[in-house]
N, C-alpha and C. Protein backbone atom coordinates (compact mmCIF):
# COMPACT_ATOMS: atom_id res chain seq x y z
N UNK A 1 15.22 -48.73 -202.19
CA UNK A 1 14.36 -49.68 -201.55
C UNK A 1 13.13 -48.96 -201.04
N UNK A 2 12.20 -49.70 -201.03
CA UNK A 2 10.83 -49.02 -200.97
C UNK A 2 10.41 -49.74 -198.68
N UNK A 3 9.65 -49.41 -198.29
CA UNK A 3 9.80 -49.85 -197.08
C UNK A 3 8.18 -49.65 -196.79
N UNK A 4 7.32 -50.01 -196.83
CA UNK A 4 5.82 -50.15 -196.72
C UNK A 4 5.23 -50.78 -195.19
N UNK A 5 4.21 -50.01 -194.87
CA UNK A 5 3.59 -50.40 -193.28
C UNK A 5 2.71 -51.13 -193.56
N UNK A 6 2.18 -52.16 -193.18
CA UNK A 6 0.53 -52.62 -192.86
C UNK A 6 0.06 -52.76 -191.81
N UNK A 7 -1.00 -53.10 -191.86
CA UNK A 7 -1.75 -53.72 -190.59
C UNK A 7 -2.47 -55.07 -190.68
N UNK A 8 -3.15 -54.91 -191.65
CA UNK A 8 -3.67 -56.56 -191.91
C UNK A 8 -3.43 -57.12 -193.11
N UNK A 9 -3.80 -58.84 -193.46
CA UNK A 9 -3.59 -59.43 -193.90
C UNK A 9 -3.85 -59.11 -195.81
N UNK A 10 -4.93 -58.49 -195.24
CA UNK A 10 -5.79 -57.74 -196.47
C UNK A 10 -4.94 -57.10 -197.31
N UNK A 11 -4.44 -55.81 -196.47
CA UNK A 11 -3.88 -55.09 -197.02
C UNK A 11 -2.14 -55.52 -197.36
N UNK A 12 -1.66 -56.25 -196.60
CA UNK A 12 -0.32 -57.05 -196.93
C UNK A 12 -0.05 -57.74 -198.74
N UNK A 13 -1.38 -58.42 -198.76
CA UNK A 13 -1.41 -59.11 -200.02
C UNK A 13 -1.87 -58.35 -201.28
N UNK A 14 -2.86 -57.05 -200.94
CA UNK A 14 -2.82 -55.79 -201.75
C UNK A 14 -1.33 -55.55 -201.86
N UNK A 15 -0.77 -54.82 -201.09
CA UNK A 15 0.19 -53.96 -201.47
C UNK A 15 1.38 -55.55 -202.46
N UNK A 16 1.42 -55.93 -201.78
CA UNK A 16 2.38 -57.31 -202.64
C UNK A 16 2.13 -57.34 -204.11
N UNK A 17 0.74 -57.09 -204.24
CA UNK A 17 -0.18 -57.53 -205.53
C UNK A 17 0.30 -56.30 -206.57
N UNK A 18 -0.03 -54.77 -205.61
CA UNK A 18 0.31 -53.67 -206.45
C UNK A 18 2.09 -53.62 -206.78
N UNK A 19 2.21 -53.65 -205.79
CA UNK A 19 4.06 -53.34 -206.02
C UNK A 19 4.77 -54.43 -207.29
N UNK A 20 4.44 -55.64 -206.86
CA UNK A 20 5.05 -56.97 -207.92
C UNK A 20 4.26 -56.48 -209.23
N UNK A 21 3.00 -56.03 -209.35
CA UNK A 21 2.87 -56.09 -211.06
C UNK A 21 3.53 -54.47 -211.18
N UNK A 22 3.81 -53.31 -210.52
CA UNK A 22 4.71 -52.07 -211.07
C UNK A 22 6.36 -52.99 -211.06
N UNK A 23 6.54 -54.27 -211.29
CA UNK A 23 7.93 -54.65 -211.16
C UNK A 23 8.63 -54.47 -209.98
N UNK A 24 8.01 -54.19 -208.91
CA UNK A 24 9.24 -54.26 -207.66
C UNK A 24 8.94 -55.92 -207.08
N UNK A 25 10.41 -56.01 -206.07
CA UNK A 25 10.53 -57.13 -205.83
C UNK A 25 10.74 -57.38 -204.17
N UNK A 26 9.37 -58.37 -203.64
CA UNK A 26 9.37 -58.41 -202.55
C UNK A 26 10.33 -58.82 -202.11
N UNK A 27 11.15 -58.29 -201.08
CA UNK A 27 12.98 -58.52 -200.98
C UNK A 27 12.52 -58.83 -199.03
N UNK A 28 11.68 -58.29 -198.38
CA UNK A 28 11.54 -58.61 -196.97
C UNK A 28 10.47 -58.25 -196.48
N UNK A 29 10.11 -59.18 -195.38
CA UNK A 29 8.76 -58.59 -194.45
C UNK A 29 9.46 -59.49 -193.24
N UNK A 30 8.99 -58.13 -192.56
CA UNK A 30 9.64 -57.70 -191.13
C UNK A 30 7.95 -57.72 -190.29
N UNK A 31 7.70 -58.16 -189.01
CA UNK A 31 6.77 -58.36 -188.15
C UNK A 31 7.87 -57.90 -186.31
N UNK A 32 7.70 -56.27 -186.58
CA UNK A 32 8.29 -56.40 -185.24
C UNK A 32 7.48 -55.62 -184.55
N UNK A 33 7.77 -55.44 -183.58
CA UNK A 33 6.81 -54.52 -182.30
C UNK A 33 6.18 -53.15 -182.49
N UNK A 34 6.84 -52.54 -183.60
CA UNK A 34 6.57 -51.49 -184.22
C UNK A 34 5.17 -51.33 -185.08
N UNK A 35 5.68 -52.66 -186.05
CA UNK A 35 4.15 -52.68 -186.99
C UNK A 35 4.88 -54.15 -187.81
N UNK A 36 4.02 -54.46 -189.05
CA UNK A 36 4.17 -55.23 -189.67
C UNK A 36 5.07 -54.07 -190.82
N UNK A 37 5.77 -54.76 -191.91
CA UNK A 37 6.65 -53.98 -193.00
C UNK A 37 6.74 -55.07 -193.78
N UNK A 38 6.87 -53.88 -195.05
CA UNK A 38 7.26 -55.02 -196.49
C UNK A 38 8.56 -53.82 -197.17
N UNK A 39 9.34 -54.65 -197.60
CA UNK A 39 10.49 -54.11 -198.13
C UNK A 39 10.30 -54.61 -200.18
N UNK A 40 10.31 -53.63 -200.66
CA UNK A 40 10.68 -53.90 -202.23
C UNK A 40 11.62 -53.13 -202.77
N UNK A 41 11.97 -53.76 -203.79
CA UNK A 41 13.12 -53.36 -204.46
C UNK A 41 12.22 -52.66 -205.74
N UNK A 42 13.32 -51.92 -206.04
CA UNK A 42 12.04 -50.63 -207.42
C UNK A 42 12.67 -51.79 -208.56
N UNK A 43 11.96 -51.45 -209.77
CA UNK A 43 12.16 -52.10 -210.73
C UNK A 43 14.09 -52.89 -211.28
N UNK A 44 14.31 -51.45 -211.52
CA UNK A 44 15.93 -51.80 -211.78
C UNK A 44 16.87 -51.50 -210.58
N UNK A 45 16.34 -51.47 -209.47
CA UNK A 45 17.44 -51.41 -208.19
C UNK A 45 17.74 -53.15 -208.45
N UNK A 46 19.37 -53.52 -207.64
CA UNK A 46 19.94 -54.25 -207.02
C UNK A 46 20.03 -53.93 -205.75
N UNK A 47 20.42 -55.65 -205.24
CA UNK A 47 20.64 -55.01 -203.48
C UNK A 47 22.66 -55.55 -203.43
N UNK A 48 22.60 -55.08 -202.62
CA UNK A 48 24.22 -54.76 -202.53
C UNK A 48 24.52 -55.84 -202.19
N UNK A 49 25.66 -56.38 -202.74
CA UNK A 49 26.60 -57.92 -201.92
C UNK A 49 26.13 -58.35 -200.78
N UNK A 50 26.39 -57.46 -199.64
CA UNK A 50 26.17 -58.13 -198.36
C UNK A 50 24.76 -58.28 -198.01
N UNK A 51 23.62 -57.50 -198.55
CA UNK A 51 22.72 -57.73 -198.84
C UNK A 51 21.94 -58.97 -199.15
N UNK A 52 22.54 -59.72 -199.95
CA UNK A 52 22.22 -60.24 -200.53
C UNK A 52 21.94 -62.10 -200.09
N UNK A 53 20.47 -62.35 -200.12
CA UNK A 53 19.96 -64.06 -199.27
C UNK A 53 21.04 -64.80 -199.90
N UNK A 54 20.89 -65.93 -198.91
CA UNK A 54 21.74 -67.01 -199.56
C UNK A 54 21.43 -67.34 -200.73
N UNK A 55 19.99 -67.42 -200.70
CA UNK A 55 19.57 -68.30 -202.14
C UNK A 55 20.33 -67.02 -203.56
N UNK A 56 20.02 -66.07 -202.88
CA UNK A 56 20.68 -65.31 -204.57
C UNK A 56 21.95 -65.45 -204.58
N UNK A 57 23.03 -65.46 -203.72
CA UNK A 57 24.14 -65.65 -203.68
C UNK A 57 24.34 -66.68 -204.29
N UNK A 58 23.96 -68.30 -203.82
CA UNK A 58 23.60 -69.46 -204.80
C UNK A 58 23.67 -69.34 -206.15
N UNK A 59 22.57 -68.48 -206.59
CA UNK A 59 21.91 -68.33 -208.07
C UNK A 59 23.28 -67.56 -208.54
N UNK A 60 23.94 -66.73 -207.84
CA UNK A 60 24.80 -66.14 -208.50
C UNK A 60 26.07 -66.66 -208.92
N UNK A 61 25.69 -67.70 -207.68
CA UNK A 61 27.82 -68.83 -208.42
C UNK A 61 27.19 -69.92 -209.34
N UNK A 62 25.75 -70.39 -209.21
CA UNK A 62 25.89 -71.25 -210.07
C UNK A 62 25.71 -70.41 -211.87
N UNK A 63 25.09 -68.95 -212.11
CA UNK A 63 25.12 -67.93 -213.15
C UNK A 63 26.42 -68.57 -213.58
N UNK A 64 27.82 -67.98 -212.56
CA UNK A 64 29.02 -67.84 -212.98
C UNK A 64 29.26 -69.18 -213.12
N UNK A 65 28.99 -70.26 -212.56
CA UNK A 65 29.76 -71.26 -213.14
C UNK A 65 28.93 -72.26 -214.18
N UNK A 66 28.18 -71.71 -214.78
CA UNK A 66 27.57 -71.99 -215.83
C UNK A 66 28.48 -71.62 -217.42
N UNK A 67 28.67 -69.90 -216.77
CA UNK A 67 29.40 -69.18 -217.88
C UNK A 67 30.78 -69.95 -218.29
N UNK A 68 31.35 -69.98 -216.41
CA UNK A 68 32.58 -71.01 -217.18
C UNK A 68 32.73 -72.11 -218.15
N UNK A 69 31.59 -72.94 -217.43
CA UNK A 69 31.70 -74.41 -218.77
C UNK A 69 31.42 -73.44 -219.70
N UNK A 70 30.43 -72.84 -220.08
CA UNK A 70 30.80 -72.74 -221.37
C UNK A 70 32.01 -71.98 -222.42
N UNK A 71 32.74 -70.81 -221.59
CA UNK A 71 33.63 -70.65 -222.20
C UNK A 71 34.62 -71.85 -222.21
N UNK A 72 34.64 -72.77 -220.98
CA UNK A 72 35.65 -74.01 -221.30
C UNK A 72 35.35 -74.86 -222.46
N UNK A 73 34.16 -74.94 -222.96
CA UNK A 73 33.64 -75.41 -223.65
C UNK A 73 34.11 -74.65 -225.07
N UNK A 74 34.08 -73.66 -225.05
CA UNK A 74 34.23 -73.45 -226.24
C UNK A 74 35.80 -73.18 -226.75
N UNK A 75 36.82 -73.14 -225.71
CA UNK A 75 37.99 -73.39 -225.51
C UNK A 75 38.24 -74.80 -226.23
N UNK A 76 37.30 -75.42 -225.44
CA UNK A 76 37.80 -77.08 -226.15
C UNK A 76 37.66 -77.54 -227.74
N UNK A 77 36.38 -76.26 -227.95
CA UNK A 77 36.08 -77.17 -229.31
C UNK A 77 36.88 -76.48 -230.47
N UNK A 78 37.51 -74.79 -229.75
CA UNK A 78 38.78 -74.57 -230.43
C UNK A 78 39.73 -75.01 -230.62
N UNK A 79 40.24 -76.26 -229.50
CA UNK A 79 41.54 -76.55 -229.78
C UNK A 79 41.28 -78.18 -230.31
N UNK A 80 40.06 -78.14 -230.52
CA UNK A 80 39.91 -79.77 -231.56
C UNK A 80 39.60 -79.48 -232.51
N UNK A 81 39.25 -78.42 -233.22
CA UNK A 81 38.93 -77.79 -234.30
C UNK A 81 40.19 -77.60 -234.73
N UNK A 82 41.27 -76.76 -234.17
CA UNK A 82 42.73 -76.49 -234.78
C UNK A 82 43.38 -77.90 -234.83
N UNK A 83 43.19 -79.06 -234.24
CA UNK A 83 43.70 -80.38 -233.82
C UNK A 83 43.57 -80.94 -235.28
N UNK A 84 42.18 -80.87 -235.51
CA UNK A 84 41.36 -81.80 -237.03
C UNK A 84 41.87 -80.52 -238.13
N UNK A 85 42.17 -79.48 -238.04
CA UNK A 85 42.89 -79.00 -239.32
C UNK A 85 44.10 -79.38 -239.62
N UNK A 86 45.03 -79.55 -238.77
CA UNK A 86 46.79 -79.94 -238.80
C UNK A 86 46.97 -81.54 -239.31
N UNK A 87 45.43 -81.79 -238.90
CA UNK A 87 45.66 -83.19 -239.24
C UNK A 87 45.56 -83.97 -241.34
């Protein structure tokens, strides 16, 4: 994870601009007493389970339960396929 300082607005939407087209992924911005921060992820990093926003967590059961229908799916059209041969 990459962890970046700013100060102004200017430079916030620079660095966003540079980092997202080298492929990293704005993952957080933090505004605490310290300074302003931007958090990215490098190109092929993941962030770890617990890590991880709701919304990707989301994206990730509906991934998996996408995969299921379709292996159920293709379960089914095996066993109507063997159904219409016996017949």
């Amino acid at each position: 994870m990459i962890i970046i300082k700013y100060t102004t607005e200017e430079e916030r939407q620079q660095i966003i601009s540079d980092r997202t087209s080298q492929g990293c992924t704005l993952i957080e911005v933090q505004n605490i007493t310290e300074g302003n921060f931007l958090g990215f992820l490098e190109p092929n990093e993941t962030l770890p389970e617990n890590a991880k926003t709701e919304t990707q967590k989301l994206q990730d059961m509906i991934d998996t339960l996408i995969m299921d229908n379709l292996n159920m799916q293709a379960q089914i059209d095996t066993l109507i396929t063997s159904n219409l041969q016996e017949v």
